[in-house]
Structure formats: C-alpha cells, structure tokens
Protein backbone atom coordinates (compact mmCIF):
# COMPACT_ATOMS: atom_id res chain seq x y z
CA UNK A 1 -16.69 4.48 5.81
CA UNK A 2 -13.01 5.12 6.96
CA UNK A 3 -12.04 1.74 5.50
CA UNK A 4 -11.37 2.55 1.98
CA UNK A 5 -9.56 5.71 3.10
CA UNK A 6 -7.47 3.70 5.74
CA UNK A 7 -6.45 1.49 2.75
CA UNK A 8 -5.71 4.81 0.71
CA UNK A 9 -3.02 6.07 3.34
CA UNK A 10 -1.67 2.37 3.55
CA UNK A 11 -1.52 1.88 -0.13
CA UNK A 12 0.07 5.39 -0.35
CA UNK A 13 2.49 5.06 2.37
CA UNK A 14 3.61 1.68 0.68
CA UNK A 15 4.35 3.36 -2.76
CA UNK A 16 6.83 6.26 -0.85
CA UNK A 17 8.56 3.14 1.21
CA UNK A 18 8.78 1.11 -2.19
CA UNK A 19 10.31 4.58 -3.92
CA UNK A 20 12.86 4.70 -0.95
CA UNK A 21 13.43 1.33 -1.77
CA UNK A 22 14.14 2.15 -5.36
CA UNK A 23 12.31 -1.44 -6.42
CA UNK A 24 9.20 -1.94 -7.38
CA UNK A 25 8.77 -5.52 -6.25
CA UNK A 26 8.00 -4.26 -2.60
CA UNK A 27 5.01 -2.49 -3.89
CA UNK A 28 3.87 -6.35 -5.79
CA UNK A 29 5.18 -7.79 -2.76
CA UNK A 30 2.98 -5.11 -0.75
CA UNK A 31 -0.37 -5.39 -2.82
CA UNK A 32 -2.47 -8.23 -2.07
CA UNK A 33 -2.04 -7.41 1.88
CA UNK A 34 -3.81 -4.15 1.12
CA UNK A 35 -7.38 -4.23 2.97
CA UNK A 36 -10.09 -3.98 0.11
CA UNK A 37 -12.59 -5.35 2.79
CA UNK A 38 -13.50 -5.02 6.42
C-alpha cells in the first residue's frame, strides 16, 4: 500500500535535486532506479 507512495516522494524528491542541479539528465539518470515494485 505505502509502496507506490514511497516511490511518489522518491520520484518527487529526485525532480527538486535534478532542478537544483539545473540538468535534466540526473532525473534520466535517476529513473529506472525508481521502485515500481516491491
């Protein structure tokens, strides 16, 4: 139940790091780590 929502937050947290970042490669860089499944 928590684990799509846990993803959310990562996914989320990702995007504002990557916009720090100013480069949009961290978020490709960033995306298949992001845990669909538990």
């Amino acid at each position: 139940m928590g684990c799509s929502s846990n993803a959310l937050n990562i996914w989320l947290l990702r995007i504002e790091i990557s916009k720090r970042e100013g480069s949009l490669v961290c978020i490709l860089y960033f995306f298949p780590s992001i845990p669909y499944q538990c």
